[in-house]
C-alpha atoms as a PDB file:
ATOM      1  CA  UNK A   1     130.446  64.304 125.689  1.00  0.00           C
ATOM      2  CA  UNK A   2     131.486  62.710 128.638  1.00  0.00           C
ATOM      3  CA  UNK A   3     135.167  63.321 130.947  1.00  0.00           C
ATOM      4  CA  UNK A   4     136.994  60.905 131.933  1.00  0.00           C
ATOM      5  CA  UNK A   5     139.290  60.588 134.621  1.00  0.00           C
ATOM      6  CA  UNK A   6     142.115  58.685 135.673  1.00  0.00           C
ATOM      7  CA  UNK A   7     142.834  58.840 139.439  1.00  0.00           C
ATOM      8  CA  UNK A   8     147.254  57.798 139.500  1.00  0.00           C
ATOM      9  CA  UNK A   9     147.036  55.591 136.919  1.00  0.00           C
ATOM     10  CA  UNK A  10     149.961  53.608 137.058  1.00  0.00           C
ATOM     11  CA  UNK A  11     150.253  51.418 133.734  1.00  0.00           C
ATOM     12  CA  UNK A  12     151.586  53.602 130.446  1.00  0.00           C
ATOM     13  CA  UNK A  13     150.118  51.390 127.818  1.00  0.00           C
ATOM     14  CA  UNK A  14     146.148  51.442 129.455  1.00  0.00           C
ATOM     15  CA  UNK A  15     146.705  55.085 129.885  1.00  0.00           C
ATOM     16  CA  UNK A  16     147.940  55.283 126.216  1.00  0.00           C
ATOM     17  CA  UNK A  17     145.092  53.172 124.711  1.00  0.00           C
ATOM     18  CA  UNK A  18     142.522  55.457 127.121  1.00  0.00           C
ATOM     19  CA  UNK A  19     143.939  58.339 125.184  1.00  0.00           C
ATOM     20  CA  UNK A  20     142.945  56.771 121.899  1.00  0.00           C
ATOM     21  CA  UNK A  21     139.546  55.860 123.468  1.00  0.00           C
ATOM     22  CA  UNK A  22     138.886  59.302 124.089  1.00  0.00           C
ATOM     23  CA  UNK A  23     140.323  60.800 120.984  1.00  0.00           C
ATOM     24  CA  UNK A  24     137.673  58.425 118.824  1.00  0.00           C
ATOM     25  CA  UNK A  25     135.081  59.596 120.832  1.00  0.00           C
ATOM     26  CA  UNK A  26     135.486  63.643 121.830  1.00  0.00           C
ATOM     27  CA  UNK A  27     135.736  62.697 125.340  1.00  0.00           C
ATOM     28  CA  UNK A  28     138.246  64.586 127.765  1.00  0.00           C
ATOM     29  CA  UNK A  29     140.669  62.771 129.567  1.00  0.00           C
ATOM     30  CA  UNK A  30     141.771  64.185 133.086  1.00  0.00           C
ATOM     31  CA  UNK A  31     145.156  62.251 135.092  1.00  0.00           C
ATOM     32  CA  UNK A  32     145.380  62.984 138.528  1.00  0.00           C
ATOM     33  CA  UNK A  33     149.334  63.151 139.837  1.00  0.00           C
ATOM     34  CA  UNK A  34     151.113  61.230 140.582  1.00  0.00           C
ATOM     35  CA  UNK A  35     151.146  59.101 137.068  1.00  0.00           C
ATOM     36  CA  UNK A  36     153.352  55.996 137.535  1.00  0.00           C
ATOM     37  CA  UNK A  37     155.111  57.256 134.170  1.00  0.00           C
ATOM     38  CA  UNK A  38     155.968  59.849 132.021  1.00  0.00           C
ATOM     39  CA  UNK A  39     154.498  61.314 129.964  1.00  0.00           C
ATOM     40  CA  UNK A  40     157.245  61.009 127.099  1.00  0.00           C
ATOM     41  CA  UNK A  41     157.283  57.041 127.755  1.00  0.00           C
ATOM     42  CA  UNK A  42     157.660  54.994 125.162  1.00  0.00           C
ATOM     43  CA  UNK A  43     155.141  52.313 126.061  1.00  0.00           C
ATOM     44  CA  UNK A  44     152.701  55.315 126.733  1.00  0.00           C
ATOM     45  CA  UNK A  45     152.847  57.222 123.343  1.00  0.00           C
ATOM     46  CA  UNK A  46     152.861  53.855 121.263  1.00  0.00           C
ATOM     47  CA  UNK A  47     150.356  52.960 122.520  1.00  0.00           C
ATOM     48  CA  UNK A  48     148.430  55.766 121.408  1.00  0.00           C
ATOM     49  CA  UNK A  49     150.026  56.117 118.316  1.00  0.00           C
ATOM     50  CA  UNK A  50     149.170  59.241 116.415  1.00  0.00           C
ATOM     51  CA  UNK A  51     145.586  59.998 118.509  1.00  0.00           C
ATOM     52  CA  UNK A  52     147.325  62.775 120.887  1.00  0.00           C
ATOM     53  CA  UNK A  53     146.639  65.644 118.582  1.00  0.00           C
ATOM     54  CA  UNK A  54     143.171  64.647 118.480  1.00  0.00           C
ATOM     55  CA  UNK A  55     142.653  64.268 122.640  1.00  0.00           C
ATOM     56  CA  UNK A  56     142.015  66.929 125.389  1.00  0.00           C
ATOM     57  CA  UNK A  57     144.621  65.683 127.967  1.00  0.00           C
ATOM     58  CA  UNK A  58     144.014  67.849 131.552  1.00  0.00           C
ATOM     59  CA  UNK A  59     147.133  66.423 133.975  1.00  0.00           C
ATOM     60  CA  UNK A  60     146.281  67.894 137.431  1.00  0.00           C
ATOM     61  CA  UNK A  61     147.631  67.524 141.207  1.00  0.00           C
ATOM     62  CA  UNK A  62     144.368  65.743 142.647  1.00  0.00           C
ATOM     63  CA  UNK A  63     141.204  64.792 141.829  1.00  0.00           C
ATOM     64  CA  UNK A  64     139.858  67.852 144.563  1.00  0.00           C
ATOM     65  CA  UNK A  65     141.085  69.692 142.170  1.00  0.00           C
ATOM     66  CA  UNK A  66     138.556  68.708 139.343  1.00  0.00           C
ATOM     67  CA  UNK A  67     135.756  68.311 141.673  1.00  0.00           C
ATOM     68  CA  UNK A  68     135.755  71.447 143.034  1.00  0.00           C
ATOM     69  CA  UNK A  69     135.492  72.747 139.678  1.00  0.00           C
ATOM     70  CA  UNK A  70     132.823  71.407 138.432  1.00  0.00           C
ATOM     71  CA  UNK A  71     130.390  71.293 141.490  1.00  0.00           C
ATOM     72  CA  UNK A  72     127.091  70.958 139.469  1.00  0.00           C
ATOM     73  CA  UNK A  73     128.362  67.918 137.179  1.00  0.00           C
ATOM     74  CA  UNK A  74     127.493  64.437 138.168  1.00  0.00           C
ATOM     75  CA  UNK A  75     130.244  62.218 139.039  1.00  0.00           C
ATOM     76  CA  UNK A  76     130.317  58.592 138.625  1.00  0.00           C
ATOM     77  CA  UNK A  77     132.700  56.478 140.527  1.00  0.00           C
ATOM     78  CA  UNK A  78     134.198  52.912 139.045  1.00  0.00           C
ATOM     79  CA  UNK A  79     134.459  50.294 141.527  1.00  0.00           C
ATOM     80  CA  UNK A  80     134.109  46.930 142.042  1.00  0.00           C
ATOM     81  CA  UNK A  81     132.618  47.742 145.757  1.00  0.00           C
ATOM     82  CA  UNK A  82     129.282  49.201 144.297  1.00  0.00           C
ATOM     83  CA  UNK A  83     125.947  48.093 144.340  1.00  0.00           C
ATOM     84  CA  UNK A  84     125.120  49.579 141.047  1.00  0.00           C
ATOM     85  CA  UNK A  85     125.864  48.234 137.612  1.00  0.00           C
ATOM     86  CA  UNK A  86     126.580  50.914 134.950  1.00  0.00           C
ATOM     87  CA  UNK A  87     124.338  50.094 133.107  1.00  0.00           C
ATOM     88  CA  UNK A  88     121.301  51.599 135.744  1.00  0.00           C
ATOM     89  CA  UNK A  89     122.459  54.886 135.897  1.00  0.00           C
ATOM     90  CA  UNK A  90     121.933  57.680 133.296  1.00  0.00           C
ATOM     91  CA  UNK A  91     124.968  59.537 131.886  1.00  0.00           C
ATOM     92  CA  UNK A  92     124.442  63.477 130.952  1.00  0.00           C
ATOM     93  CA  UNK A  93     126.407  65.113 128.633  1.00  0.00           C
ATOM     94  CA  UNK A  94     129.215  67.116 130.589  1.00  0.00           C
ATOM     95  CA  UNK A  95     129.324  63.958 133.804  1.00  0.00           C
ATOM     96  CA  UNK A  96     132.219  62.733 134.655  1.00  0.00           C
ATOM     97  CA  UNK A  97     133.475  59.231 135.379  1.00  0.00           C
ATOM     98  CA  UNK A  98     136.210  58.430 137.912  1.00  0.00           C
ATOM     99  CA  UNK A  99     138.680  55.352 137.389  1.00  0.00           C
ATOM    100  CA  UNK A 100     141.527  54.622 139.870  1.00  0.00           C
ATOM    101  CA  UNK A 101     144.621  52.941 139.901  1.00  0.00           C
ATOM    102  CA  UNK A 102     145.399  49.643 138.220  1.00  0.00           C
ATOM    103  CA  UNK A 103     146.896  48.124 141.270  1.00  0.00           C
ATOM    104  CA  UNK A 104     144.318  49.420 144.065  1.00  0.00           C
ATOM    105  CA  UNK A 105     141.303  51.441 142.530  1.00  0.00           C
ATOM    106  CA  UNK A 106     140.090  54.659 144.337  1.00  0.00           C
ATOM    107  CA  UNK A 107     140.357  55.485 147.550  1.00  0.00           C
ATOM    108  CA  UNK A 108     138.359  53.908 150.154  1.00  0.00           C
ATOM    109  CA  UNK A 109     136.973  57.371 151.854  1.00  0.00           C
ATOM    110  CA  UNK A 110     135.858  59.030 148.182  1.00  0.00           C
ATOM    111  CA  UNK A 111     133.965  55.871 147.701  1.00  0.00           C
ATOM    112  CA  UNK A 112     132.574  56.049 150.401  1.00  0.00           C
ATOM    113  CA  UNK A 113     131.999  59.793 150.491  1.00  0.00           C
ATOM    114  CA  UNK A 114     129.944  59.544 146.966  1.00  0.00           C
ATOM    115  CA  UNK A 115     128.612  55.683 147.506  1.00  0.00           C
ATOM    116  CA  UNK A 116     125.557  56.421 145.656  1.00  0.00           C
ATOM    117  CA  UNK A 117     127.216  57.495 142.485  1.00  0.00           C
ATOM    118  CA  UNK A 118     129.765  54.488 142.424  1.00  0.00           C
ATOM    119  CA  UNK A 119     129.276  52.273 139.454  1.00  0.00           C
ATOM    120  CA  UNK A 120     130.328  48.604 138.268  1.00  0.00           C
ATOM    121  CA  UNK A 121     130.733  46.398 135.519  1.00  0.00           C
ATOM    122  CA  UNK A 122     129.837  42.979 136.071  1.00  0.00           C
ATOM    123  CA  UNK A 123     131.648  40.063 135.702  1.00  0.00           C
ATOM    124  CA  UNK A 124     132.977  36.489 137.375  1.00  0.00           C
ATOM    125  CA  UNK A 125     132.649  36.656 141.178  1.00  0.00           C
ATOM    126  CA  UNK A 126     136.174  35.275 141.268  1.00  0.00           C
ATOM    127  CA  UNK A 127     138.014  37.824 139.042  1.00  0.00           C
ATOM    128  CA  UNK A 128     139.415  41.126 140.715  1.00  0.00           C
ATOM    129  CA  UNK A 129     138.765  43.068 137.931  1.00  0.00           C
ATOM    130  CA  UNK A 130     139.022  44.076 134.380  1.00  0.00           C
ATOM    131  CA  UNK A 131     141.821  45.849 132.725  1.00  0.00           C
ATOM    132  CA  UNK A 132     141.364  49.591 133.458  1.00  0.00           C
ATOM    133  CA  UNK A 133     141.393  50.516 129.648  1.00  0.00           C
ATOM    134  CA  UNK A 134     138.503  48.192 128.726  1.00  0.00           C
ATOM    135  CA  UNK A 135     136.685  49.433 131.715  1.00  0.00           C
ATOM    136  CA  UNK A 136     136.921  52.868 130.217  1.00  0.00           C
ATOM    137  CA  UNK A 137     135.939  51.713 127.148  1.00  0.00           C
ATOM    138  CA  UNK A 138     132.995  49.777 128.209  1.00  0.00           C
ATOM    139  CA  UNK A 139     131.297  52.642 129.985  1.00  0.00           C
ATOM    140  CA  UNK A 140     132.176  55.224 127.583  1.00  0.00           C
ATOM    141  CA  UNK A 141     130.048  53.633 125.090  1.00  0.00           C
ATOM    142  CA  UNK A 142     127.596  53.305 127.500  1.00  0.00           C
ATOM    143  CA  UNK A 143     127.168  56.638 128.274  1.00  0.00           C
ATOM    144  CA  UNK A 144     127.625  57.588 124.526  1.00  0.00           C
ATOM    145  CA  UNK A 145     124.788  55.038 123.369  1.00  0.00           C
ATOM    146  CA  UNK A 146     122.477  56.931 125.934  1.00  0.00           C
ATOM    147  CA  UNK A 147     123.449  60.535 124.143  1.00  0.00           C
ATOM    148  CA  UNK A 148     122.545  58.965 120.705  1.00  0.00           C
ATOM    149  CA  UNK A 149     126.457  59.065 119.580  1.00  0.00           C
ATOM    150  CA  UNK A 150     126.490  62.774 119.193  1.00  0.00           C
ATOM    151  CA  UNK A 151     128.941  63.464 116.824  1.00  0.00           C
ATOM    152  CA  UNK A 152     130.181  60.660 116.364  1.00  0.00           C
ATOM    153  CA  UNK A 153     130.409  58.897 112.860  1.00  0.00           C
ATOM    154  CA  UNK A 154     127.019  56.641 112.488  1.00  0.00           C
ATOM    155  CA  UNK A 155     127.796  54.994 109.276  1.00  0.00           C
ATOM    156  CA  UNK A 156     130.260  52.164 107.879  1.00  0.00           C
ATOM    157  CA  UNK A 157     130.554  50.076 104.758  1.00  0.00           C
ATOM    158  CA  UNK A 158     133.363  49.080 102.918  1.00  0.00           C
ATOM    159  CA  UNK A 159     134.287  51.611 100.112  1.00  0.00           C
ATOM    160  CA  UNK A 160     134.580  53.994 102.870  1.00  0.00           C
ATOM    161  CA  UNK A 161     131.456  56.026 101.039  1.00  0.00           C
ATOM    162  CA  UNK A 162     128.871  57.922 103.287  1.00  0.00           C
ATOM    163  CA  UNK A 163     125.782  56.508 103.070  1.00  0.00           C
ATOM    164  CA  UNK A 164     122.406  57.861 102.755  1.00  0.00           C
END
């Protein structure tokens, strides 16, 4: 299981498909104040639907907060600014992963502060950067693939049967 957290996420509808992210795969989702919405928005809970009975949702007053906390976990840092790829570091069960805002990202000094756990996806050298929800998603299963999926359902076919 990995956490997940959302430094001031601005946007209700990535927060709201995060949610669902995280409810299909066990992971905890921490928001750091201030959100740039309710938490009763509309745009927020349809988009996702029915999955917030089946998500840990941890809404805290800053991200020192969590860290302080959890002082033994790893900590990976999204950001365009990094050197390192996602893919090249190794994600233990209980880490956490740090997004930031849509509009701006994380800070400049915690980035800076924890340079050697900050993480990227790649992509076009003239694009900003991706949608925040897809950048959740994309390292979640990441990190997931490298536990093995624990827990999560490792079969498919189409009369919905579990196969041997």
């Amino acid at each position: 299981m990995i956490n997940i957290i959302l430094v001031e996420p601005e946007i209700p509808q990535n927060a709201g498909n995060i949610v669902r992210t995280c409810a299909a795969t066990g992971c905890n989702l921490y928001m750091v104040r201030p959100l740039g919405f309710e938490l009763d928005d509309k745009h927020y809970k349809r988009a996702g639907l029915d999955y917030f009975p089946l998500s840990k949702i941890i809404v805290v007053d800053s991200f020192e907060e969590i860290y302080s906390k959890n002082k033994n976990a790893i900590f990976y840092f999204a950001s365009t600014k990094s050197h390192k790829t996602y893919a090249e570091v190794d994600y233990p069960d209980g880490c956490f992963v740090v997004f930031g805002k849509e509009s701006y990202g994380l800070r400049e000094d915690l980035l800076k502060e924890h340079y050697d756990n900050c993480i990227r996806i790649p992509m076009n050298s003239e694009a900003r950067s991706l949608n925040l929800s897809n950048s959740v998603a994309i390292i979640t299963y990441e990190a997931l693939r490298q536990q093995g999926f624990n827990n999560l359902q490792n079969y498919g076919n189409l009369t919905g049967r579990k196969e041997n």
